[in-house]
PDB file of N, CA and C in Angstrom:
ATOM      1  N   UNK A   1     -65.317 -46.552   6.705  1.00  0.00           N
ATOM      2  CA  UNK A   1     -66.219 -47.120   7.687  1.00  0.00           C
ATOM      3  C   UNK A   1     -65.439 -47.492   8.940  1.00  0.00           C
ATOM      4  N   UNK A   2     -66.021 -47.361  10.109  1.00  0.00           N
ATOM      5  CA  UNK A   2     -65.541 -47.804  10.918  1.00  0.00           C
ATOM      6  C   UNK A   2     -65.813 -48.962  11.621  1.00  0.00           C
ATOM      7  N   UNK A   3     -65.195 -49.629  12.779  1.00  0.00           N
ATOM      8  CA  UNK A   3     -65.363 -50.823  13.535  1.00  0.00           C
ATOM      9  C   UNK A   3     -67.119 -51.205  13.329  1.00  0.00           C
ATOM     10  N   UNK A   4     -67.540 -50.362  14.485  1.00  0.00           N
ATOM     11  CA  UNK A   4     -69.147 -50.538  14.357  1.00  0.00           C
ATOM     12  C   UNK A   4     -70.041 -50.180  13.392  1.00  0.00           C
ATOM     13  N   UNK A   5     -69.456 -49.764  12.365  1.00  0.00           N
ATOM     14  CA  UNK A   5     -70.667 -49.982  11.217  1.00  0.00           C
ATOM     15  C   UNK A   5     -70.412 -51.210  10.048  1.00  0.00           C
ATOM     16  N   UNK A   6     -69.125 -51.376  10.542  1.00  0.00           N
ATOM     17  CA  UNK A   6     -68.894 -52.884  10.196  1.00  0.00           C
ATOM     18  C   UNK A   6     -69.784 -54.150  10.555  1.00  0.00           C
ATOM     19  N   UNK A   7     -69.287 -54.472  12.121  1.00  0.00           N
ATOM     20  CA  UNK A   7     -70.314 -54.781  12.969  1.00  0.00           C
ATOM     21  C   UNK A   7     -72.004 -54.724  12.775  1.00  0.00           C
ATOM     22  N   UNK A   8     -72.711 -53.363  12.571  1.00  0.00           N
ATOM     23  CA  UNK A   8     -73.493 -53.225  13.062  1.00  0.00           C
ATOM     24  C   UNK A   8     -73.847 -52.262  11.730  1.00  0.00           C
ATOM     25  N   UNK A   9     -74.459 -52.263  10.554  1.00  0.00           N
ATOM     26  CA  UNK A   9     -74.058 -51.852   9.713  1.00  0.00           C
ATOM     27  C   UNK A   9     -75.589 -50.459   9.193  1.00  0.00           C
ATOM     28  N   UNK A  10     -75.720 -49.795   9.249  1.00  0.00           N
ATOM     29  CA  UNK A  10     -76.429 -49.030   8.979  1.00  0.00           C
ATOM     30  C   UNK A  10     -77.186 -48.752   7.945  1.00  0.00           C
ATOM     31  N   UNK A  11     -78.558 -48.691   8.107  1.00  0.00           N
ATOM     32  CA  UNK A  11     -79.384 -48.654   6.524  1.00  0.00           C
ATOM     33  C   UNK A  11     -79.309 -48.147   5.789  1.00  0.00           C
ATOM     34  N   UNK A  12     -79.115 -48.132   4.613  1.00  0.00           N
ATOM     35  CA  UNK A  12     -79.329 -46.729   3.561  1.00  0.00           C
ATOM     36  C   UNK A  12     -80.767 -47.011   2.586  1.00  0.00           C
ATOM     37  N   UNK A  13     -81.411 -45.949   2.245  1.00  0.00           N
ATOM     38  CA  UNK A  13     -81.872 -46.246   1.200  1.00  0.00           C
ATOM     39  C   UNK A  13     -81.750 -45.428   0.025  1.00  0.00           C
ATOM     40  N   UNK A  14     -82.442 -45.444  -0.921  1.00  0.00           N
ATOM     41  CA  UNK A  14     -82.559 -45.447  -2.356  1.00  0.00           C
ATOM     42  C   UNK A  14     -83.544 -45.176  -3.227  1.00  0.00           C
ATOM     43  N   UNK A  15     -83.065 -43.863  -3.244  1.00  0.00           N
ATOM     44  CA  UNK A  15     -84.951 -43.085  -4.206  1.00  0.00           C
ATOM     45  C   UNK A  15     -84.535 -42.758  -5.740  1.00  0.00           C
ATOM     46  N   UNK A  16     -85.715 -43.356  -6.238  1.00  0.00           N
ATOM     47  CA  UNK A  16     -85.439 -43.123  -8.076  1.00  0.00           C
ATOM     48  C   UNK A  16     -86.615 -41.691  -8.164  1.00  0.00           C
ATOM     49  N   UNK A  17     -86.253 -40.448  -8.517  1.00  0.00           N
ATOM     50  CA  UNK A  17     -87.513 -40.088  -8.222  1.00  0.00           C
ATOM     51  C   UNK A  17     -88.444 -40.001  -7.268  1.00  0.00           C
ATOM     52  N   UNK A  18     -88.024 -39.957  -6.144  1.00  0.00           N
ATOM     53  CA  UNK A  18     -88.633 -39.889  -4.876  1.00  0.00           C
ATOM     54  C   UNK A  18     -89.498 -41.438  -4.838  1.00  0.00           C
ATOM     55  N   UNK A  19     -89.439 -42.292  -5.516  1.00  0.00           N
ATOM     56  CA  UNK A  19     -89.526 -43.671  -4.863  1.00  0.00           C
ATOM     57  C   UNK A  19     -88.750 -44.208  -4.684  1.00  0.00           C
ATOM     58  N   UNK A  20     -89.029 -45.251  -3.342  1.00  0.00           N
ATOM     59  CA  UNK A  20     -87.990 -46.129  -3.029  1.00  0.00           C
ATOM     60  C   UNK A  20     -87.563 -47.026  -3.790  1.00  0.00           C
ATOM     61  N   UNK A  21     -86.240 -47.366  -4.389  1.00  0.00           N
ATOM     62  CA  UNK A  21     -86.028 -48.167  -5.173  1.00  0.00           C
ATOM     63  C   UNK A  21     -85.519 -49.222  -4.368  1.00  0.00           C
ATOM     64  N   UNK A  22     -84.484 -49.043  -3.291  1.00  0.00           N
ATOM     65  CA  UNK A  22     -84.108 -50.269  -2.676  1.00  0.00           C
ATOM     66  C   UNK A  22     -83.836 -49.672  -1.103  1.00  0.00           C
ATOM     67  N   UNK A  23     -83.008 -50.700   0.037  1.00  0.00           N
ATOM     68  CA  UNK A  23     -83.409 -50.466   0.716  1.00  0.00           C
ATOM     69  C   UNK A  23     -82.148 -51.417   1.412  1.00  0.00           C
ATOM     70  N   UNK A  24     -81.334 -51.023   2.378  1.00  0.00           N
ATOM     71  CA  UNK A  24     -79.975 -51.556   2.904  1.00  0.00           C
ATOM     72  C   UNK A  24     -78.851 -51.426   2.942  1.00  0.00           C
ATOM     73  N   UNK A  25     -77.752 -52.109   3.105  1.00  0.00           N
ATOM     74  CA  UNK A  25     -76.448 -51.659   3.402  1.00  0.00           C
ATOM     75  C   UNK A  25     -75.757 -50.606   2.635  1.00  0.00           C
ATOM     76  N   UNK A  26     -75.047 -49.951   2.834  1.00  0.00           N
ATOM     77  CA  UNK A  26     -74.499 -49.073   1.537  1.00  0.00           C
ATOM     78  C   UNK A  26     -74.037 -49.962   0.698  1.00  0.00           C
ATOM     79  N   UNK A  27     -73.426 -51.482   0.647  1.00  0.00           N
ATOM     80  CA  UNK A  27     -72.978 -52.072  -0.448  1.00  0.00           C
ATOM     81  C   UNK A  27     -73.980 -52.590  -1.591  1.00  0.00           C
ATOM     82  N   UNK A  28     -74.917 -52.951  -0.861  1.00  0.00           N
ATOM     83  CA  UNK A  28     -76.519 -53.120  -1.536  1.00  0.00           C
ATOM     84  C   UNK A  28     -77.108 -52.053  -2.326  1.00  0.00           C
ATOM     85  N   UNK A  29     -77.056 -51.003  -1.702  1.00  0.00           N
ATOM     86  CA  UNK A  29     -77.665 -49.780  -2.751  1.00  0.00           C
ATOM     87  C   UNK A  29     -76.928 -49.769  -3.149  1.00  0.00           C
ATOM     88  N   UNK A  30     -75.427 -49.312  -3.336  1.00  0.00           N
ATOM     89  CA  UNK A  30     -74.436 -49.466  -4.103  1.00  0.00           C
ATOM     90  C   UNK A  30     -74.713 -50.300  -5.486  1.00  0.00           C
ATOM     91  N   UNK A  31     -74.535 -51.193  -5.121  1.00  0.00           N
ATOM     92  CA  UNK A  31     -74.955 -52.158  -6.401  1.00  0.00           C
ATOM     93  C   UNK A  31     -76.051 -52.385  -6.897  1.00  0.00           C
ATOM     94  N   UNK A  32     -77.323 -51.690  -6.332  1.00  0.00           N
ATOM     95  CA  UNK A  32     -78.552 -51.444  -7.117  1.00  0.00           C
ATOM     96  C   UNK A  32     -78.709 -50.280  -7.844  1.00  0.00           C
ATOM     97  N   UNK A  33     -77.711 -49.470  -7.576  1.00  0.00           N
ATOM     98  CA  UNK A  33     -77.479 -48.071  -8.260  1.00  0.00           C
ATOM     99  C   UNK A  33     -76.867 -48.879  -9.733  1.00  0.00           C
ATOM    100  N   UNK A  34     -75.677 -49.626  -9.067  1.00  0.00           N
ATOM    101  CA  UNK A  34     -75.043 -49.613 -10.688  1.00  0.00           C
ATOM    102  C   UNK A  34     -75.866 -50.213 -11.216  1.00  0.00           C
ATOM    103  N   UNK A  35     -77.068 -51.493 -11.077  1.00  0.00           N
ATOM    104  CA  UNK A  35     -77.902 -52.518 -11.845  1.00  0.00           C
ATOM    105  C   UNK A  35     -78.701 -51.270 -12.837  1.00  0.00           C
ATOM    106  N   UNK A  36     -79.365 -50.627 -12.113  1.00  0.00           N
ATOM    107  CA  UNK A  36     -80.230 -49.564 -12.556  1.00  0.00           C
ATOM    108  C   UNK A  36     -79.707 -48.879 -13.501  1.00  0.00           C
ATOM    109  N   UNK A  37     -78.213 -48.120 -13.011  1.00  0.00           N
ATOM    110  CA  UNK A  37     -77.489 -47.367 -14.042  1.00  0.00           C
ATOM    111  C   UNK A  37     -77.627 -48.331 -15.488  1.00  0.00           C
ATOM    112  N   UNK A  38     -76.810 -49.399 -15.249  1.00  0.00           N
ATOM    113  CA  UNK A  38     -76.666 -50.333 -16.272  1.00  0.00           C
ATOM    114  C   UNK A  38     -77.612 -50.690 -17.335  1.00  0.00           C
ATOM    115  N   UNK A  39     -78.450 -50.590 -16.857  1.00  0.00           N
ATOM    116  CA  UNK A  39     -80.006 -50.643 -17.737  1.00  0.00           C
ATOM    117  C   UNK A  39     -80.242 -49.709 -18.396  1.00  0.00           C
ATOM    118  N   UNK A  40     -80.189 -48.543 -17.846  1.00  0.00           N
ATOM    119  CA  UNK A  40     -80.520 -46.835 -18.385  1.00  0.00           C
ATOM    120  C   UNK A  40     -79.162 -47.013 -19.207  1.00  0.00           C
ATOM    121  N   UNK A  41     -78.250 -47.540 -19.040  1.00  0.00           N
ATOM    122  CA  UNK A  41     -76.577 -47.132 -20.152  1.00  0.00           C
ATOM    123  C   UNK A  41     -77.474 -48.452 -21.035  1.00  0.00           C
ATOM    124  N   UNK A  42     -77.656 -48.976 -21.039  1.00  0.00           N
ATOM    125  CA  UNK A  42     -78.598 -50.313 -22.486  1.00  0.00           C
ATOM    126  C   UNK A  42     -79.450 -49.623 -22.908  1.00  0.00           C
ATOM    127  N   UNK A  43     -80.073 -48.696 -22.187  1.00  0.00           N
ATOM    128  CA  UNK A  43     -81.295 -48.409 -23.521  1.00  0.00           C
ATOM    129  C   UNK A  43     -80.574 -47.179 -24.093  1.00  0.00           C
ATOM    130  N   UNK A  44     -79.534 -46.392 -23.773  1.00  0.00           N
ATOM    131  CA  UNK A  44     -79.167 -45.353 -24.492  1.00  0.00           C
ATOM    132  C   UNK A  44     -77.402 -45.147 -23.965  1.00  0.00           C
ATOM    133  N   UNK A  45     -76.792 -45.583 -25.040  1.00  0.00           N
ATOM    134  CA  UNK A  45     -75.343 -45.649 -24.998  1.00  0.00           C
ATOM    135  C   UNK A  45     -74.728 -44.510 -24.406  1.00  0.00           C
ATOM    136  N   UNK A  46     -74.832 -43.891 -25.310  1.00  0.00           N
ATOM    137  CA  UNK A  46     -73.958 -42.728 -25.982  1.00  0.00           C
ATOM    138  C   UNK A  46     -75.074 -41.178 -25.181  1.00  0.00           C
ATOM    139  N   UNK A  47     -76.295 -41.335 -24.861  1.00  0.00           N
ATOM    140  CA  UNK A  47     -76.623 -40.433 -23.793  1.00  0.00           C
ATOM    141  C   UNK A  47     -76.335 -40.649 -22.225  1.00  0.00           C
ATOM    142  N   UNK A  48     -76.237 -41.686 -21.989  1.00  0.00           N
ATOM    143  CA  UNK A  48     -76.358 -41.934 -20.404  1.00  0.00           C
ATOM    144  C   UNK A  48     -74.985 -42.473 -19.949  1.00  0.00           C
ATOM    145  N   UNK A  49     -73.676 -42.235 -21.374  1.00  0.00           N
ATOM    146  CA  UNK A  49     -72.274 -42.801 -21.104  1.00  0.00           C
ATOM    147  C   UNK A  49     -71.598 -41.929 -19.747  1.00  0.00           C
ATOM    148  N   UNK A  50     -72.066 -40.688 -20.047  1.00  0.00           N
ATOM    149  CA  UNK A  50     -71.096 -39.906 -18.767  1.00  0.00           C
ATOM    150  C   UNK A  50     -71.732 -39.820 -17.759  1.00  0.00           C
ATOM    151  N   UNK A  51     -73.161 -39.786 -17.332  1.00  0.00           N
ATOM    152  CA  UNK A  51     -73.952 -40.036 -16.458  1.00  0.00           C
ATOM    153  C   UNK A  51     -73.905 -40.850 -15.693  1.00  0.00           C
ATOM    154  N   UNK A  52     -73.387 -41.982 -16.257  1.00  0.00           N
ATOM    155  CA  UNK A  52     -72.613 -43.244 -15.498  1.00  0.00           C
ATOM    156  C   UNK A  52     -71.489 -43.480 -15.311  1.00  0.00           C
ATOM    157  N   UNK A  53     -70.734 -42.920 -15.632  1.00  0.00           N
ATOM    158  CA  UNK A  53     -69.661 -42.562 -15.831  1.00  0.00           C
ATOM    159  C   UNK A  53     -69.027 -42.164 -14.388  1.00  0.00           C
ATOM    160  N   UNK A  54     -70.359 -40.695 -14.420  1.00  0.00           N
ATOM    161  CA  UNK A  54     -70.174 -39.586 -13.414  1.00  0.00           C
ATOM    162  C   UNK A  54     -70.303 -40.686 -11.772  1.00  0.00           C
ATOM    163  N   UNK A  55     -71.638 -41.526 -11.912  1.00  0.00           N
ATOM    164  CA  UNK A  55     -71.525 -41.875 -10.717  1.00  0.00           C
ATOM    165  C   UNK A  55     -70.917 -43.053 -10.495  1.00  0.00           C
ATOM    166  N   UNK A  56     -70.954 -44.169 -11.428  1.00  0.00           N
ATOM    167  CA  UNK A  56     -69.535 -44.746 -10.704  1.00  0.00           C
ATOM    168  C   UNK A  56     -68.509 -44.204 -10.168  1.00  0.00           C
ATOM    169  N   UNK A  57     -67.802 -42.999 -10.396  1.00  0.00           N
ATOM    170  CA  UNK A  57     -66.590 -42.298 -10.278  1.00  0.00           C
ATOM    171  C   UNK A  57     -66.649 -41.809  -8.628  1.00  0.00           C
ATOM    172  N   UNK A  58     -68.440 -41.538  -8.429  1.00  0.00           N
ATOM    173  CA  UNK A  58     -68.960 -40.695  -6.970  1.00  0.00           C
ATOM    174  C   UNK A  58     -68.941 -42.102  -6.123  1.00  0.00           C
ATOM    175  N   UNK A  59     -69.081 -43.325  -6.227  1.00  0.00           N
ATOM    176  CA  UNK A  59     -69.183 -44.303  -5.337  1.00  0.00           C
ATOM    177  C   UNK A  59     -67.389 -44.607  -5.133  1.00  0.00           C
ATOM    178  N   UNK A  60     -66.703 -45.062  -6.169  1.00  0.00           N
ATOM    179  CA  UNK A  60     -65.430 -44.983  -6.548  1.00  0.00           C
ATOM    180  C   UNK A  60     -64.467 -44.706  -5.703  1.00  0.00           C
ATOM    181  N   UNK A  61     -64.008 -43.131  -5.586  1.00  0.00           N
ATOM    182  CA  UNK A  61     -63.934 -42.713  -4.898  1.00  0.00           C
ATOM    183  C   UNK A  61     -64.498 -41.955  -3.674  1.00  0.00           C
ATOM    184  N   UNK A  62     -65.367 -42.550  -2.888  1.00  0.00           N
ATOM    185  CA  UNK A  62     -65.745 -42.365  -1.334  1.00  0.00           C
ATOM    186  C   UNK A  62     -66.812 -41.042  -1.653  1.00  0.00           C
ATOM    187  N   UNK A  63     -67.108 -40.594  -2.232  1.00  0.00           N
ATOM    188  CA  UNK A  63     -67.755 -39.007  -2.307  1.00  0.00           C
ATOM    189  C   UNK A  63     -68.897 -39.827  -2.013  1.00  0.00           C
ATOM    190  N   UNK A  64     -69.804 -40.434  -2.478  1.00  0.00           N
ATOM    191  CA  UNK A  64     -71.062 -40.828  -1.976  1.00  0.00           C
ATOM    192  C   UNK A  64     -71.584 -41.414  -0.346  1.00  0.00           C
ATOM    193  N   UNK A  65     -70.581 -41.818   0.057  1.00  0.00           N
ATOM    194  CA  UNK A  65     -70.258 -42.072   1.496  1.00  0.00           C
ATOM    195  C   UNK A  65     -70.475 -40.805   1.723  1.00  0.00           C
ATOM    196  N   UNK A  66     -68.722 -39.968   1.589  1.00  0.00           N
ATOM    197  CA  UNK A  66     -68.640 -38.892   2.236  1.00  0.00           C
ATOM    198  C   UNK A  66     -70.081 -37.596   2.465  1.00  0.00           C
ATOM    199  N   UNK A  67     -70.449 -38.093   1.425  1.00  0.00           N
ATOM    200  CA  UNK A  67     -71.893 -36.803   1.309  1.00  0.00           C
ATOM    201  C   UNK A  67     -72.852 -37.364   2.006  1.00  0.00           C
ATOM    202  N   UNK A  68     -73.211 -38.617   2.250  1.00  0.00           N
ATOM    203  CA  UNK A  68     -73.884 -39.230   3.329  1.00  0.00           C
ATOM    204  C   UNK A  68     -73.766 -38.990   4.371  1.00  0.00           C
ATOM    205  N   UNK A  69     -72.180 -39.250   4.883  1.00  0.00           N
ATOM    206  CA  UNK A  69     -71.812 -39.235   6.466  1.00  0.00           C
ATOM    207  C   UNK A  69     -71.896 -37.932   6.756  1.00  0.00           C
ATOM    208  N   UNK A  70     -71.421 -36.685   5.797  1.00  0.00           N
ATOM    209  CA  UNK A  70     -71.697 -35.652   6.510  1.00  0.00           C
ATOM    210  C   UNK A  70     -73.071 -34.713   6.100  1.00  0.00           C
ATOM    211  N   UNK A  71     -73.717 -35.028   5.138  1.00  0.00           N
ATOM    212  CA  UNK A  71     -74.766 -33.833   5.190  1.00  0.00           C
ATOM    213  C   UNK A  71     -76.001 -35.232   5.026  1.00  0.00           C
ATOM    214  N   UNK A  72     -76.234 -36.155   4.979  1.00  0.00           N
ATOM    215  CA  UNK A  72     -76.998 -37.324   5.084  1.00  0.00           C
ATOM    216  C   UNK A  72     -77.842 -37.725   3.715  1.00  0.00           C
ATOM    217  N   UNK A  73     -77.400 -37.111   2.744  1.00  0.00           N
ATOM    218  CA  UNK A  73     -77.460 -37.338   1.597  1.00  0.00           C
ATOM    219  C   UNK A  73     -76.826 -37.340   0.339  1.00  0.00           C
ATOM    220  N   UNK A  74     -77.052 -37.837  -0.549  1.00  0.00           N
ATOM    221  CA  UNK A  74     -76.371 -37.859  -1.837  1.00  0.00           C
ATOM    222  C   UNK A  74     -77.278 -37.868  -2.923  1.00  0.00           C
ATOM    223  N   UNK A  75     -77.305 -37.382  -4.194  1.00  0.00           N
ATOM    224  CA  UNK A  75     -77.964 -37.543  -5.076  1.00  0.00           C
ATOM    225  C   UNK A  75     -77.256 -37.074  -6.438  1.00  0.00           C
ATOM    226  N   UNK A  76     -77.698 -37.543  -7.458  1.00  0.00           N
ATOM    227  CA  UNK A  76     -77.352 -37.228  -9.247  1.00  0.00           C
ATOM    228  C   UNK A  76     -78.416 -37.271  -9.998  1.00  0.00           C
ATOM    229  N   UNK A  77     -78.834 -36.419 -10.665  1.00  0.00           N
ATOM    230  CA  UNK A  77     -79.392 -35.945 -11.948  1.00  0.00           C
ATOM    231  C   UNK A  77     -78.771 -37.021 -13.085  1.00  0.00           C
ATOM    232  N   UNK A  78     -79.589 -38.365 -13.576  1.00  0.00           N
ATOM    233  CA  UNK A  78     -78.628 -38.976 -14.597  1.00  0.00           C
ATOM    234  C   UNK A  78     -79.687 -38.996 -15.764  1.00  0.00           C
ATOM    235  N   UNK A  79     -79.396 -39.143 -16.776  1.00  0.00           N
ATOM    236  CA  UNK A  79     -80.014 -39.021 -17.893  1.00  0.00           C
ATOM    237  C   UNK A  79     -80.344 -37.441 -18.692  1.00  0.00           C
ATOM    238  N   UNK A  80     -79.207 -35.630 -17.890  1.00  0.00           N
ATOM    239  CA  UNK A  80     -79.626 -34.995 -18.379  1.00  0.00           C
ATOM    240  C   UNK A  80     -79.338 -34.791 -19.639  1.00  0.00           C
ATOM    241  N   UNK A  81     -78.240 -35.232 -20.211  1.00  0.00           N
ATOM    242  CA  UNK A  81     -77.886 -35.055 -21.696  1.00  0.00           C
ATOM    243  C   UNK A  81     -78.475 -36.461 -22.633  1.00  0.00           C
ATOM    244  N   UNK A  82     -79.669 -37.213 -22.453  1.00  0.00           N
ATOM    245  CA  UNK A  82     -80.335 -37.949 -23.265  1.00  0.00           C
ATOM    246  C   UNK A  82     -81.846 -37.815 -23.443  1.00  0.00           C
ATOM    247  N   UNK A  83     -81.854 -38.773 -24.174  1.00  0.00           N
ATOM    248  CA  UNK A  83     -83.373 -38.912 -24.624  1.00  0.00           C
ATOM    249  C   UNK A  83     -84.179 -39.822 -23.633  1.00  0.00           C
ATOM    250  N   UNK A  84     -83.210 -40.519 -22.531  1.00  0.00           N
ATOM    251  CA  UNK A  84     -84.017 -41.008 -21.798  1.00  0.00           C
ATOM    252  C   UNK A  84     -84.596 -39.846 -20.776  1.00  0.00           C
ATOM    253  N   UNK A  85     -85.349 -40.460 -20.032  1.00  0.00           N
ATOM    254  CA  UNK A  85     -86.007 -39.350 -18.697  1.00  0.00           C
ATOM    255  C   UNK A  85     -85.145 -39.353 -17.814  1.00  0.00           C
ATOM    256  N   UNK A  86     -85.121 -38.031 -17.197  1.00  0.00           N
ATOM    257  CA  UNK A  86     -83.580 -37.725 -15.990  1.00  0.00           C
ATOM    258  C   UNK A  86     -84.418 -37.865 -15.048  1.00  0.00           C
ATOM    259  N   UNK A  87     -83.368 -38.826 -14.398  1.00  0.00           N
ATOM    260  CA  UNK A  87     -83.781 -39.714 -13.309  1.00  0.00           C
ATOM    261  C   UNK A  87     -83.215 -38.928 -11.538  1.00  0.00           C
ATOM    262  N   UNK A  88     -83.564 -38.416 -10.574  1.00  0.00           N
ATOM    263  CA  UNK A  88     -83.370 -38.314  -9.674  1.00  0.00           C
ATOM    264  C   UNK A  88     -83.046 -39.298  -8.735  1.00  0.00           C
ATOM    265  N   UNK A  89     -81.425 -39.332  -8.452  1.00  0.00           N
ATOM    266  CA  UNK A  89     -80.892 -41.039  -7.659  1.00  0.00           C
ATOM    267  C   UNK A  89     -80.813 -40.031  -6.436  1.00  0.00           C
ATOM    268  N   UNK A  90     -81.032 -40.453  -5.312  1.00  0.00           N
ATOM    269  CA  UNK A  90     -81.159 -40.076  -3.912  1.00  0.00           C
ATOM    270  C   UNK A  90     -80.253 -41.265  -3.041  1.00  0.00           C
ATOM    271  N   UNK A  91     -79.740 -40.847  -2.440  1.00  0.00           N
ATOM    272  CA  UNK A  91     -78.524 -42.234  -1.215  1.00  0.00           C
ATOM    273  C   UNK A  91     -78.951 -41.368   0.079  1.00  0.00           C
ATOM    274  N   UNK A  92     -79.721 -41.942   0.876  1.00  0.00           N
ATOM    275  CA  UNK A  92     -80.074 -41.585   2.531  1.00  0.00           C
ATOM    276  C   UNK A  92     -79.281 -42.227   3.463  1.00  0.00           C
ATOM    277  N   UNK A  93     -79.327 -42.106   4.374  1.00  0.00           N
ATOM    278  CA  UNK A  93     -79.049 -42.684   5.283  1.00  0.00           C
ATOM    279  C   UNK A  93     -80.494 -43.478   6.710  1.00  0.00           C
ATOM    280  N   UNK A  94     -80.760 -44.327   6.591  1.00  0.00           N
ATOM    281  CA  UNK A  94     -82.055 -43.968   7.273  1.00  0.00           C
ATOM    282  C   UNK A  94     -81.567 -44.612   8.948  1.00  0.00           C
ATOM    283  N   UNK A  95     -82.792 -44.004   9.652  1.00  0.00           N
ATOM    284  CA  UNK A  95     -81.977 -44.397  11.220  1.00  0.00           C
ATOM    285  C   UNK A  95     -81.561 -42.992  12.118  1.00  0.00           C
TER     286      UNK A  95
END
């Protein structure tokens, strides 16, 4: 990030499935991603372990930024190897 988005910090939002799930800073969706993840890893361990896995690893290291800043989106398929429903996570940029 730089000076002015420090400053002046830019919206993101946050689609579960093409609804909005949340709505603000990248550190905010950030951490409504993991709340969400976290829930989906409680109802199913051992299906949704690498799924979460996968995207902590994409926030982690900068890739979820990076796929933001340059093509204005980000998204993961989580839940395809379980019994829960695969969930479509979307990271925008809005603005």
């Amino acid at each position: 990030m730089n000076e002015e988005e420090l400053l002046f910090p830019m919206p993101y939002r946050l689609t579960v499935n093409d609804a909005v799930a949340s709505r603000g800073t990248f550190v905010e969706v950030r951490a409504e991603v993991a709340r969400l993840v976290s829930g989906w890893l409680a109802d199913d361990p051992e299906g949704m372990a690498a799924d979460a896995q996968t995207v902590n690893l994409a926030f982690t290291n900068g890739a979820v930024q990076q796929e933001v800043d340059q093509r204005g989106i980000w998204f993961a398929l989580i839940g395809v190897h379980s019994d829960h429903q695969t969930m479509r996570v979307k990271v925008t940029r809005e603005g």
